[in-house]
N, C-alpha and C. Protein backbone atom coordinates (compact mmCIF):
# COMPACT_ATOMS: atom_id res chain seq x y z
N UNK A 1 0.85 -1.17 0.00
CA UNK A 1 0.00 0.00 0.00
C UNK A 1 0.89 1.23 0.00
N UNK A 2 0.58 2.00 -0.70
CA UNK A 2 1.47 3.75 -0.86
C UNK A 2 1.32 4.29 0.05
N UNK A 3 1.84 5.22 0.93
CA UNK A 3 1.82 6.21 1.51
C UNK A 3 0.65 7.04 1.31
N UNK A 4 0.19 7.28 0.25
CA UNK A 4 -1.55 7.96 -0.42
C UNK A 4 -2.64 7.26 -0.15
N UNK A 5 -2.14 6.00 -0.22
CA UNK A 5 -3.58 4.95 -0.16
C UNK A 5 -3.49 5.28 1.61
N UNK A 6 -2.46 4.52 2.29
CA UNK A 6 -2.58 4.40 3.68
C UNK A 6 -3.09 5.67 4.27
N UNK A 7 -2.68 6.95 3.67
CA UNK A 7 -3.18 8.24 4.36
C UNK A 7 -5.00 8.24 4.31
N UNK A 8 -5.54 7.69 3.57
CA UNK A 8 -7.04 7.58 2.92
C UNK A 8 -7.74 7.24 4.40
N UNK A 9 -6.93 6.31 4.79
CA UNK A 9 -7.31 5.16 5.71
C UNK A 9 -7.35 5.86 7.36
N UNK A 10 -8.48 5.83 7.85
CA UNK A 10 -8.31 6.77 9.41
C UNK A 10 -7.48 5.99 10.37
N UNK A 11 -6.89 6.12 11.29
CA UNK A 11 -6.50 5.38 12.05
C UNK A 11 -7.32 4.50 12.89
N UNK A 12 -7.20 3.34 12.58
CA UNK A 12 -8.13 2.80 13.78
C UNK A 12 -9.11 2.42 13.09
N UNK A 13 -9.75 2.79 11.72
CA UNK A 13 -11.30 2.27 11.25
C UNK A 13 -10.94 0.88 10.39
N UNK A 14 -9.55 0.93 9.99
CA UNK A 14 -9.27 -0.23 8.63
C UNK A 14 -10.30 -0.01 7.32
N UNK A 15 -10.72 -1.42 7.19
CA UNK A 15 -12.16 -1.91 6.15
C UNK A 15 -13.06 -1.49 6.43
N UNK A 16 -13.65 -1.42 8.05
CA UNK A 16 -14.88 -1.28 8.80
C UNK A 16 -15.58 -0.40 8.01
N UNK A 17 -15.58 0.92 7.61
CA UNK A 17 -16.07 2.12 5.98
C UNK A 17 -16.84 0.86 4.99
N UNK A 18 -15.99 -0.22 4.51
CA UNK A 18 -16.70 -1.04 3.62
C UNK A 18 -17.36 -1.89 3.75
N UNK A 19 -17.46 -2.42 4.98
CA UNK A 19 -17.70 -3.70 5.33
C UNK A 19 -20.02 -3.58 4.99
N UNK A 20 -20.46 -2.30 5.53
CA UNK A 20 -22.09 -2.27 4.98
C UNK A 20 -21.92 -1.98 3.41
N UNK A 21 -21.41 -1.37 2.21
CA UNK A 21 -21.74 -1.40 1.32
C UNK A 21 -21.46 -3.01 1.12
N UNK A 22 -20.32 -3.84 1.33
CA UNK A 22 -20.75 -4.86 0.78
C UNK A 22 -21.03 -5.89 1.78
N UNK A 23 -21.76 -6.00 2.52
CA UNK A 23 -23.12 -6.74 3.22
C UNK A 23 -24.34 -6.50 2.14
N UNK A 24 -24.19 -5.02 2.42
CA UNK A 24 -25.35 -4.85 1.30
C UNK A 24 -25.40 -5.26 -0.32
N UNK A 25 -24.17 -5.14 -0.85
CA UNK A 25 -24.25 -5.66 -1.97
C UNK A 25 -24.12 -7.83 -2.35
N UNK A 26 -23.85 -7.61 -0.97
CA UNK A 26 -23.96 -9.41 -1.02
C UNK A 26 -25.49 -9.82 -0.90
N UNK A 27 -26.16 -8.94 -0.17
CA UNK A 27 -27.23 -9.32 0.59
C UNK A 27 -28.16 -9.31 -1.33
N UNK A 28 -28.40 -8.22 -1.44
CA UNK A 28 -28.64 -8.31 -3.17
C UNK A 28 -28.63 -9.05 -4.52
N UNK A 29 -27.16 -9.40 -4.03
CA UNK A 29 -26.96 -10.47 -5.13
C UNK A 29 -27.54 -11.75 -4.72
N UNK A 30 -27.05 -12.19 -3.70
CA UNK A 30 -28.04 -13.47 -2.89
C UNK A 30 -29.41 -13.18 -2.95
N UNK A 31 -30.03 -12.09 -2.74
CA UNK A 31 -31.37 -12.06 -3.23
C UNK A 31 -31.81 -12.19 -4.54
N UNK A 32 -31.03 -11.14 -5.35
CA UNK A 32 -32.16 -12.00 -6.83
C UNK A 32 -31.42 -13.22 -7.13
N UNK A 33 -30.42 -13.90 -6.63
CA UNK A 33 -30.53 -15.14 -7.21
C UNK A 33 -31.77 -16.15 -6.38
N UNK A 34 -31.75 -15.94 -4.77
CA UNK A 34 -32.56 -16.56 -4.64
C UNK A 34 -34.12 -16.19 -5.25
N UNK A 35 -34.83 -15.20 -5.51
CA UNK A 35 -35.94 -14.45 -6.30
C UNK A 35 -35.42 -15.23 -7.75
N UNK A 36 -34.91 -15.56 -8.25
CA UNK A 36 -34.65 -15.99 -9.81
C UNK A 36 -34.68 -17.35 -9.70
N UNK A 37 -34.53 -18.14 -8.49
CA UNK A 37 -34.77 -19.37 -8.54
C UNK A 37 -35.82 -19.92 -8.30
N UNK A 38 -36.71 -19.04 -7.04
CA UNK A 38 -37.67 -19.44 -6.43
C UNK A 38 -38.96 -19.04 -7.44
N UNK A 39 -38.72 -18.13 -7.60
CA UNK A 39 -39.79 -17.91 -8.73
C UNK A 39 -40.20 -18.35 -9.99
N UNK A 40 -41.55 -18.04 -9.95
CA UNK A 40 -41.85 -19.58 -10.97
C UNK A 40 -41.64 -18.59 -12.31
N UNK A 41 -41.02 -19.37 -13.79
CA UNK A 41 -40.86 -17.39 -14.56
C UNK A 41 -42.17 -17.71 -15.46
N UNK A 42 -42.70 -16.71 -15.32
CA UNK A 42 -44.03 -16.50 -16.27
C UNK A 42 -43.77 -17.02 -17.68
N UNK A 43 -42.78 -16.46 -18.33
CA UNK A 43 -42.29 -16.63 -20.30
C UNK A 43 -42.57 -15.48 -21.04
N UNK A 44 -42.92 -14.79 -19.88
CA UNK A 44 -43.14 -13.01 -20.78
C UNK A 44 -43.15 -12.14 -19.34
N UNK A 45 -42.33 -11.02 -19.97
CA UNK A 45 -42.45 -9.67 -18.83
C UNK A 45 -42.89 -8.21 -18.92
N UNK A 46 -42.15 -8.13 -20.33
CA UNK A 46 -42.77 -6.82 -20.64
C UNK A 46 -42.52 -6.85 -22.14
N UNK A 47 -43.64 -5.82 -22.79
CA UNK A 47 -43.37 -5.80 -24.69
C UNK A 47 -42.18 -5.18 -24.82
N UNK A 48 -41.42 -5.34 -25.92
CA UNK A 48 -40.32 -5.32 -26.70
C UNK A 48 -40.24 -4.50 -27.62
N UNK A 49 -41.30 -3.41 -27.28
CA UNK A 49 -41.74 -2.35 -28.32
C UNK A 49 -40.38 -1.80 -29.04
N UNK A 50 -40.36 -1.69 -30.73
CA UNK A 50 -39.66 -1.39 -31.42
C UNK A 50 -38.75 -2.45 -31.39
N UNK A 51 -38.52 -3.73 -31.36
CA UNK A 51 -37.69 -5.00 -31.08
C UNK A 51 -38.62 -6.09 -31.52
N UNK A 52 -38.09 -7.02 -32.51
CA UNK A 52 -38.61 -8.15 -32.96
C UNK A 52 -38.97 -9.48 -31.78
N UNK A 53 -38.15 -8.56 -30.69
CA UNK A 53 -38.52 -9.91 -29.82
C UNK A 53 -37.87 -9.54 -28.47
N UNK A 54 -38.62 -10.13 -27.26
CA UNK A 54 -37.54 -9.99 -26.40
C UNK A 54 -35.93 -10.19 -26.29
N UNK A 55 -35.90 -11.25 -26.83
CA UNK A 55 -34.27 -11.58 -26.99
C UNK A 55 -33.13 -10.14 -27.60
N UNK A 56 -34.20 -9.97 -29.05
CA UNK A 56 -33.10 -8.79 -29.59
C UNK A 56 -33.37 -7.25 -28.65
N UNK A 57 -34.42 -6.86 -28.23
CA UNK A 57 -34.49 -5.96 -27.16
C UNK A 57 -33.45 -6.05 -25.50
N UNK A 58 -33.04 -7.28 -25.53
CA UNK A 58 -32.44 -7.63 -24.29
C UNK A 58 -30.69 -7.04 -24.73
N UNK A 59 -30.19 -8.21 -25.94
CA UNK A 59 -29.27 -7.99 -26.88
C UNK A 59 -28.95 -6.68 -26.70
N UNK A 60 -29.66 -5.80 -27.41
CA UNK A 60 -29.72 -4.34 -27.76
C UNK A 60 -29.22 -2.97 -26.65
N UNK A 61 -30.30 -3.18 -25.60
CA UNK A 61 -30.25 -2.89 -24.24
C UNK A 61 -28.70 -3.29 -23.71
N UNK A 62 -27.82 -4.35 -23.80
CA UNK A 62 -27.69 -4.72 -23.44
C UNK A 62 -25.87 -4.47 -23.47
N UNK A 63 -25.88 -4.05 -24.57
CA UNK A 63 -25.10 -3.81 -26.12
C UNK A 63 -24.88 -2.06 -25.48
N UNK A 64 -26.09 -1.60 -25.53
CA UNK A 64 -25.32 0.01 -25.47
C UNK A 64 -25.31 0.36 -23.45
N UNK A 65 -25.58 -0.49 -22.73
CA UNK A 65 -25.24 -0.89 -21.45
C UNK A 65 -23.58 -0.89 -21.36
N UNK A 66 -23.17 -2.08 -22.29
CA UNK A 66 -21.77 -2.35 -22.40
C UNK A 66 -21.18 -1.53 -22.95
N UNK A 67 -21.56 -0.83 -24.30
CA UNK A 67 -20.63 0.36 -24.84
C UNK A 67 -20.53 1.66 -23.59
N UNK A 68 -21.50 2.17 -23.09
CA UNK A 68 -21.34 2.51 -21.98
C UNK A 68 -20.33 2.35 -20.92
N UNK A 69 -20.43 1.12 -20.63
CA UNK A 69 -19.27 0.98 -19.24
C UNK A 69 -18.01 0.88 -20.02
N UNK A 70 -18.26 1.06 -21.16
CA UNK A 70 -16.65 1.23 -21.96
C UNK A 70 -16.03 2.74 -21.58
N UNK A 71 -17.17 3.51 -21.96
CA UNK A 71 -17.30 5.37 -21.53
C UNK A 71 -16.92 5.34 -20.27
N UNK A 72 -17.58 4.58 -19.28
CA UNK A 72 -17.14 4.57 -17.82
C UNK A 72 -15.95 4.27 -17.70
N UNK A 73 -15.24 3.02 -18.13
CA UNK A 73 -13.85 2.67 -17.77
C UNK A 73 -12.76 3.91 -18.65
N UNK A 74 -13.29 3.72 -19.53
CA UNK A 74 -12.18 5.41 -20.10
C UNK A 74 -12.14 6.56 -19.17
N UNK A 75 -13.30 7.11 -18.63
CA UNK A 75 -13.82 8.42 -17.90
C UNK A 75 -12.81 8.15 -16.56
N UNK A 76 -13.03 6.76 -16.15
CA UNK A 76 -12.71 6.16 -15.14
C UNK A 76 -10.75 6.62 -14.71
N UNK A 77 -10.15 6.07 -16.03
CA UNK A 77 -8.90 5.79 -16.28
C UNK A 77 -8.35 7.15 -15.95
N UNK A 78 -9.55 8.17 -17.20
CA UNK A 78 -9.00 9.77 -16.85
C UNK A 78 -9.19 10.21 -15.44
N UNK A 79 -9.80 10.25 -14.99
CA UNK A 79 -10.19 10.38 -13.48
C UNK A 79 -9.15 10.47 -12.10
N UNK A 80 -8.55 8.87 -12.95
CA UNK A 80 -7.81 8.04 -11.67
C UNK A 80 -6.39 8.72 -12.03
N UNK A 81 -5.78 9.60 -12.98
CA UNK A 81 -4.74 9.41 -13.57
C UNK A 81 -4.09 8.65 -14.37
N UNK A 82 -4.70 7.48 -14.71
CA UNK A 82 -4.44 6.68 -15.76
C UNK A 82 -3.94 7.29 -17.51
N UNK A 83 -4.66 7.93 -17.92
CA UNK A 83 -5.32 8.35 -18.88
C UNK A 83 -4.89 10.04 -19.13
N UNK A 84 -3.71 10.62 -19.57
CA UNK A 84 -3.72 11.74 -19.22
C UNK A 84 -4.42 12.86 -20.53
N UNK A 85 -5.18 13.38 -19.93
CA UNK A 85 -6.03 14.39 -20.65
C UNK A 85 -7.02 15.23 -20.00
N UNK A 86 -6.69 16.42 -20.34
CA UNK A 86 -7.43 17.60 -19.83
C UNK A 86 -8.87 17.58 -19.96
N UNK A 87 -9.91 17.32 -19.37
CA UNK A 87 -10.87 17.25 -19.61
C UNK A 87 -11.79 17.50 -18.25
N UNK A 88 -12.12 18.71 -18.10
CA UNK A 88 -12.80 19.15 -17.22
C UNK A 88 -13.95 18.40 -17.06
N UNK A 89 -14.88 17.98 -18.06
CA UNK A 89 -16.07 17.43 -18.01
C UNK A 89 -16.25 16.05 -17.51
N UNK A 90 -14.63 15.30 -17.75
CA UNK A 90 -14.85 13.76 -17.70
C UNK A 90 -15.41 13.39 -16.30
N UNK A 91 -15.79 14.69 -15.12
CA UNK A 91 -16.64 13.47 -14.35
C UNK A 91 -17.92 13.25 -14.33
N UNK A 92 -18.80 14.60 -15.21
CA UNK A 92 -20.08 14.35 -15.49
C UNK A 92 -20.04 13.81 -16.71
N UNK A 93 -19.36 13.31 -17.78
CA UNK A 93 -19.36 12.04 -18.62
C UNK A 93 -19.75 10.96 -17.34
N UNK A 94 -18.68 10.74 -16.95
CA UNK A 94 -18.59 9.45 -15.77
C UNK A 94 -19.79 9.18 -15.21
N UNK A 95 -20.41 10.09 -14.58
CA UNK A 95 -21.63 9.80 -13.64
C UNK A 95 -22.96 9.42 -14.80
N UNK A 96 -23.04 10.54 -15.87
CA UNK A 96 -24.26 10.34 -16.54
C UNK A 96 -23.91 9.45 -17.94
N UNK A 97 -23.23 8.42 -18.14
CA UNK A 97 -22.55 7.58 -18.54
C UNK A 97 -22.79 6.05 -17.60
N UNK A 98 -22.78 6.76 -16.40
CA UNK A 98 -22.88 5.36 -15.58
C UNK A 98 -24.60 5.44 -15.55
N UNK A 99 -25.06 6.57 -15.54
CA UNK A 99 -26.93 6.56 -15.23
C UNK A 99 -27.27 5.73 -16.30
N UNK A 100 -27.15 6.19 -17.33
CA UNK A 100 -28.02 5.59 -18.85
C UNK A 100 -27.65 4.18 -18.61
N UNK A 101 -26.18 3.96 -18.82
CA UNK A 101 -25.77 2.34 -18.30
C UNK A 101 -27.19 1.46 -17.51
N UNK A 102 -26.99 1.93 -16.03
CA UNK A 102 -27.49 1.61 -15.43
C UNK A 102 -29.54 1.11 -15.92
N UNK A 103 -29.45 2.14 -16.11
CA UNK A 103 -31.19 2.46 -16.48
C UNK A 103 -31.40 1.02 -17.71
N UNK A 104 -30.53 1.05 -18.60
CA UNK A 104 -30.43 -0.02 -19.80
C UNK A 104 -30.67 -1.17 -19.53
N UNK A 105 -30.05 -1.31 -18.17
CA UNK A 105 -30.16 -3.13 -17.55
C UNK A 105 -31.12 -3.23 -16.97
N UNK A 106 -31.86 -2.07 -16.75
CA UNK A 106 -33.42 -2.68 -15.80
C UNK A 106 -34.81 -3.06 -16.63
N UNK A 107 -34.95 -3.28 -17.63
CA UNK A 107 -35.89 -3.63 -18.28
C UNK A 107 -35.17 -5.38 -18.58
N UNK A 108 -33.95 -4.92 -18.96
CA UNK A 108 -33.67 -6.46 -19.03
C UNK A 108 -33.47 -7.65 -18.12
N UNK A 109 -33.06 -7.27 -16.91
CA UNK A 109 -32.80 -7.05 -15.45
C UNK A 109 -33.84 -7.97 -15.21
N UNK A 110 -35.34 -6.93 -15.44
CA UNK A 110 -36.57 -7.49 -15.08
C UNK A 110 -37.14 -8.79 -16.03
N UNK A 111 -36.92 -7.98 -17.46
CA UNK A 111 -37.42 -9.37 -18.13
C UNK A 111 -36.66 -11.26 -17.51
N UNK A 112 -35.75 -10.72 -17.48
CA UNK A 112 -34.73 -12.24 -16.96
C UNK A 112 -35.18 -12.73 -15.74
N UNK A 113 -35.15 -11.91 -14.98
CA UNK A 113 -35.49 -12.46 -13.37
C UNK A 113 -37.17 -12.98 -13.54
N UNK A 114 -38.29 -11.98 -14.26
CA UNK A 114 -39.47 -12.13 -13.97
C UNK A 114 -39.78 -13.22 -15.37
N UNK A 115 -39.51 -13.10 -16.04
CA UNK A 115 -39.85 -14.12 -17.12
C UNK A 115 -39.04 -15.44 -17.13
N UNK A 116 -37.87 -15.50 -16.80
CA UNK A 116 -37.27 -16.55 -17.12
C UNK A 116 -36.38 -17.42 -15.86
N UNK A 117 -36.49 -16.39 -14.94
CA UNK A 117 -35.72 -16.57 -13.98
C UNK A 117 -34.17 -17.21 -13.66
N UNK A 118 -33.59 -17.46 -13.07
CA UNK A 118 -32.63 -18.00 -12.84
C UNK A 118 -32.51 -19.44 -13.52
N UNK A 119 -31.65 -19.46 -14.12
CA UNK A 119 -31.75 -20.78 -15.18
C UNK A 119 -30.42 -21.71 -14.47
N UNK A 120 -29.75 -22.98 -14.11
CA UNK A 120 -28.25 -23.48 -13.94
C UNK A 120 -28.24 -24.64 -15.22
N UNK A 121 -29.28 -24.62 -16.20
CA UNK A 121 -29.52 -25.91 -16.84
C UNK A 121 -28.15 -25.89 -17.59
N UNK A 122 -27.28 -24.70 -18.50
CA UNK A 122 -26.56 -24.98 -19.14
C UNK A 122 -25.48 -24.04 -18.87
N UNK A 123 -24.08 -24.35 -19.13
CA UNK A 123 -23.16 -23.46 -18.65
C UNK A 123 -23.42 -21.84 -19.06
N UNK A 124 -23.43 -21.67 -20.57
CA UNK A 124 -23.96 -20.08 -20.81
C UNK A 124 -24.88 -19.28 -19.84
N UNK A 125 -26.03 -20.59 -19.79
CA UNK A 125 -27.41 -19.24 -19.15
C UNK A 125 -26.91 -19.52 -17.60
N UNK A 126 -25.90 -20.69 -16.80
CA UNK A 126 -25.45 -20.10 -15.44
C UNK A 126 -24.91 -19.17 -15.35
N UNK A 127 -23.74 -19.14 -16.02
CA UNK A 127 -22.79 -18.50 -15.60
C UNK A 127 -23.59 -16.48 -16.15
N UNK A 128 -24.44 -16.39 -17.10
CA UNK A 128 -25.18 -15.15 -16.96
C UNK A 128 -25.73 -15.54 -15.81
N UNK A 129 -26.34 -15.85 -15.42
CA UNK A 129 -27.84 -15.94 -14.14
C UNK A 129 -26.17 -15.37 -12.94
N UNK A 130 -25.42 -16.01 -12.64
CA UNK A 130 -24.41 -15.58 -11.94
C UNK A 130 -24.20 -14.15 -11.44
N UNK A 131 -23.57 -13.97 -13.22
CA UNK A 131 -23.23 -12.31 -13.48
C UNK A 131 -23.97 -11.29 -13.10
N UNK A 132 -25.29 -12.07 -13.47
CA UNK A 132 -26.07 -10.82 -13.24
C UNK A 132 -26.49 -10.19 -12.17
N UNK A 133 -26.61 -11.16 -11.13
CA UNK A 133 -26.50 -11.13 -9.40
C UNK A 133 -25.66 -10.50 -9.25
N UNK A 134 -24.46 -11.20 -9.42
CA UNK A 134 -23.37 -10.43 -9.19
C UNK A 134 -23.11 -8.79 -9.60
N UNK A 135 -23.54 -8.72 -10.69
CA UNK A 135 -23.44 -7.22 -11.09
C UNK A 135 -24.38 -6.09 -10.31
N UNK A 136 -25.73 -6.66 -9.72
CA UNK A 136 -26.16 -5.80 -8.97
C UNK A 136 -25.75 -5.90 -7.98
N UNK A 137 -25.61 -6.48 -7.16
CA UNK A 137 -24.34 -6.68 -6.00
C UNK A 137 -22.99 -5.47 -5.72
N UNK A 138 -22.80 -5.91 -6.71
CA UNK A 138 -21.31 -4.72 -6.66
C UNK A 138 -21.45 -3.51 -7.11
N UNK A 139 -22.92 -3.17 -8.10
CA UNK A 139 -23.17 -1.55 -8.19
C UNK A 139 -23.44 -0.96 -7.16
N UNK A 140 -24.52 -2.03 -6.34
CA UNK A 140 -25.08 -1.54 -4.89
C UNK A 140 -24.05 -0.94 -4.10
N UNK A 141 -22.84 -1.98 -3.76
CA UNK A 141 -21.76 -1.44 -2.86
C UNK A 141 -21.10 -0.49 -3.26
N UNK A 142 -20.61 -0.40 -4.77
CA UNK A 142 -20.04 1.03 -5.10
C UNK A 142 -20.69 2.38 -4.98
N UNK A 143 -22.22 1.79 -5.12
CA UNK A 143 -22.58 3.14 -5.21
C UNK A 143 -22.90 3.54 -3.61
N UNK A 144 -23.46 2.61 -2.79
CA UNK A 144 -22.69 2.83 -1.54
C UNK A 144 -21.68 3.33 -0.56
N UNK A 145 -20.56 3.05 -1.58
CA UNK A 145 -19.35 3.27 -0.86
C UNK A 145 -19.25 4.92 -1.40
N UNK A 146 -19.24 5.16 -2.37
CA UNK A 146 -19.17 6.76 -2.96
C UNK A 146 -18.99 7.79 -2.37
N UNK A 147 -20.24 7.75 -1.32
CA UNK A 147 -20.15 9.09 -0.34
C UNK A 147 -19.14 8.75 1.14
N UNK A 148 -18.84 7.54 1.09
CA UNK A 148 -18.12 7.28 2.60
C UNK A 148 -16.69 7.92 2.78
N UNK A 149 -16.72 8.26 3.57
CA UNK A 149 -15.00 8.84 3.76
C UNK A 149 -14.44 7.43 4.48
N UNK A 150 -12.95 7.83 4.42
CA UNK A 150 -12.20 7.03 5.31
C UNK A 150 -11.73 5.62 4.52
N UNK A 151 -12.48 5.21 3.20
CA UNK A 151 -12.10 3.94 2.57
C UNK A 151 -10.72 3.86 1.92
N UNK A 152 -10.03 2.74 2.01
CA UNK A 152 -8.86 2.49 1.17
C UNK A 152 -9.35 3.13 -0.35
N UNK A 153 -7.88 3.86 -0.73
CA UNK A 153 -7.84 4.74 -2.31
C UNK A 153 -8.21 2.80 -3.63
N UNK A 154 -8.14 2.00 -2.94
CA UNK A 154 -8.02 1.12 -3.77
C UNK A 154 -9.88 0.69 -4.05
N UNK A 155 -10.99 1.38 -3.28
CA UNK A 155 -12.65 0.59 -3.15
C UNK A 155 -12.66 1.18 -4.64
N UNK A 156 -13.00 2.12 -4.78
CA UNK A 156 -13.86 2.96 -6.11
C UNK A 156 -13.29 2.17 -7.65
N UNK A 157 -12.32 2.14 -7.79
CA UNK A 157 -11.46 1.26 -8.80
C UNK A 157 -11.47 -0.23 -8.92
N UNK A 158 -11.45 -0.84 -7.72
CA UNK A 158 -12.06 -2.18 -7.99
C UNK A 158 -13.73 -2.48 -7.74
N UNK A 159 -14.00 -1.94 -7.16
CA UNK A 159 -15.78 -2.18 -7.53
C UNK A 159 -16.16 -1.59 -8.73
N UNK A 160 -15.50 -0.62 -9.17
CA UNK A 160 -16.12 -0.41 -10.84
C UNK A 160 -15.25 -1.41 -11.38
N UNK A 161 -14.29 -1.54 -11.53
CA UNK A 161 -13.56 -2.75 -12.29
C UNK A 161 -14.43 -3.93 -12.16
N UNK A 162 -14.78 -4.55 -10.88
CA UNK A 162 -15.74 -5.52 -10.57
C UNK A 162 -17.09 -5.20 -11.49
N UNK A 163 -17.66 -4.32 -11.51
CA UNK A 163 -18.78 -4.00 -12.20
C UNK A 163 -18.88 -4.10 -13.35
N UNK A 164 -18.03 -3.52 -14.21
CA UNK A 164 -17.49 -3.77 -15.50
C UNK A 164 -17.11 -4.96 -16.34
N UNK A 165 -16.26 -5.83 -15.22
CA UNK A 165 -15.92 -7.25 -15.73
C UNK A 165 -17.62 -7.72 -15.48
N UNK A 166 -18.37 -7.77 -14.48
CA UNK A 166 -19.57 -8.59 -15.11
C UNK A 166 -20.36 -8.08 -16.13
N UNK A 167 -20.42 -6.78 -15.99
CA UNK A 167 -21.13 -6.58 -17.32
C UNK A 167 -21.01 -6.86 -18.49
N UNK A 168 -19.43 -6.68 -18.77
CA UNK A 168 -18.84 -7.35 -19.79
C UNK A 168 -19.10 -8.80 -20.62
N UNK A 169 -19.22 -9.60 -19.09
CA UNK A 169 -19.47 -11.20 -18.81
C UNK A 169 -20.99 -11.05 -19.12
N UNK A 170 -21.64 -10.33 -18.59
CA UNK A 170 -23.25 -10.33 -19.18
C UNK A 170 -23.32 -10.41 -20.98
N UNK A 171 -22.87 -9.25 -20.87
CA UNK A 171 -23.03 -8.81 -22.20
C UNK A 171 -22.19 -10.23 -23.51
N UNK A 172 -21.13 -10.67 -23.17
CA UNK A 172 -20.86 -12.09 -23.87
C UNK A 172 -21.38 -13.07 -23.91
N UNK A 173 -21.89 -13.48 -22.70
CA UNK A 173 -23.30 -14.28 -22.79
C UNK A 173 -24.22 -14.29 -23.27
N UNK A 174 -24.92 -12.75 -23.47
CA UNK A 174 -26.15 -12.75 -23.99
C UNK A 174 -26.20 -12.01 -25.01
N UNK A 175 -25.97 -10.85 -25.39
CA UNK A 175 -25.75 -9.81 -26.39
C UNK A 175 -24.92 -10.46 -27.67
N UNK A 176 -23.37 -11.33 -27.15
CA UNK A 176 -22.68 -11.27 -28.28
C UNK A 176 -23.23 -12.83 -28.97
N UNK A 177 -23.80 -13.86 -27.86
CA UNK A 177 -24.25 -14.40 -28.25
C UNK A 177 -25.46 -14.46 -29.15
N UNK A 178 -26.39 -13.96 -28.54
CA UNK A 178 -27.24 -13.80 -29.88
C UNK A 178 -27.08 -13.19 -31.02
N UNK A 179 -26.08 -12.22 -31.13
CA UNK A 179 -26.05 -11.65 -32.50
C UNK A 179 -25.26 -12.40 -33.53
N UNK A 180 -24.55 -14.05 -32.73
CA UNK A 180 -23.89 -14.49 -33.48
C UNK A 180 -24.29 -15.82 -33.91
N UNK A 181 -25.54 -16.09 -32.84
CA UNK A 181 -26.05 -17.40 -32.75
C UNK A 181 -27.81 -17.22 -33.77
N UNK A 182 -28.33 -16.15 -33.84
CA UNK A 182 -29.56 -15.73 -34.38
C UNK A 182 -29.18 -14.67 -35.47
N UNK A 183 -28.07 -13.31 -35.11
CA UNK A 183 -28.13 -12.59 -36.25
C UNK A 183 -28.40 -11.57 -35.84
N UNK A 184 -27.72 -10.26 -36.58
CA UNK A 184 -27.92 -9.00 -36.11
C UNK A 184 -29.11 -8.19 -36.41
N UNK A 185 -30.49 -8.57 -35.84
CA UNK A 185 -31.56 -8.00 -35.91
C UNK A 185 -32.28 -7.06 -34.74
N UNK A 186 -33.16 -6.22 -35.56
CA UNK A 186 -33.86 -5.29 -34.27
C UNK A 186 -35.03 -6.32 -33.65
């Protein structure tokens, strides 16, 4: 740990700063998986208006979700120092970059959990049913952790990193798959 990171850190608190965002973001993810299992899935959730089907509406959604957290991890990079470039704006890119993101996965979010629910039948649709828990899980705690003082310089960077790799993992599962397994349709 740097001298910068350790200064972050109060004396005496450690982790303790993180330890409720991720209770809470565990508590979440363990919930819709258990809600995705227990529930019986209807086979429909909501219309697909302007989309040939739920699938390519999910795809789609799903698709500019991921190009998104691409915007985020760039915004991100500039932010952190990664990335050097003058850009006054890159943290309201960042935030309203992460909104639209966000907003994208809840129609699909819902269709999956309420229509189809939690699936383990085949490796693809586990390991999504996984991700996707997982991904609300770790937005919860980041966005949690945001306003807390006192956290190691290392939370904000790996819970979006965390966030990102599942979305990513969402989005290969389901997005790149169908456009390669059905075809690039609306």
């Amino acid at each position: 740990m740097s001298d910068t990171q350790a200064s972050r850190i109060p004396h005496g608190r450690g982790l303790a700063p993180l330890l409720l965002p991720l209770a809470v973001g565990a508590l979440i993810a363990v919930g819709l998986g258990v809600y995705g299992r227990a529930h019986v899935p209807t086979g429909y959730a909501i219309g697909p208006a302007g989309f040939s089907g739920p699938l390519a509406m999910k795809s789609w959604l799903t698709t500019g979700a991921f190009l998104l957290g691409l915007v985020q991890l760039f915004s991100a990079l500039v932010m952190w120092g990664r990335i050097r470039l003058r850009a006054p704006w890159i943290a309201t890119l960042h935030r309203w970059s992460g909104r639209v993101a966000f907003l994208l996965t809840i129609p699909v979010a819902f269709h999956c959990l309420y229509a189809l629910g939690a699936q383990y039948d085949t490796p693809r649709v586990m390991v999504h049913s996984l991700l996707g828990c997982f991904f609300y899980g770790v937005f919860a705690a980041k966005m949690l952790a945001l306003p807390r003082r006192g956290l190691p310089g290392w939370t904000l960077p790996v819970l979006g990193g965390l966030a990102f790799t599942a979305l990513t993992g969402l989005w290969l599962t389901s997005a790149l798959w169908f456009f390669t397994a059905i075809g690039i349709t609306l």
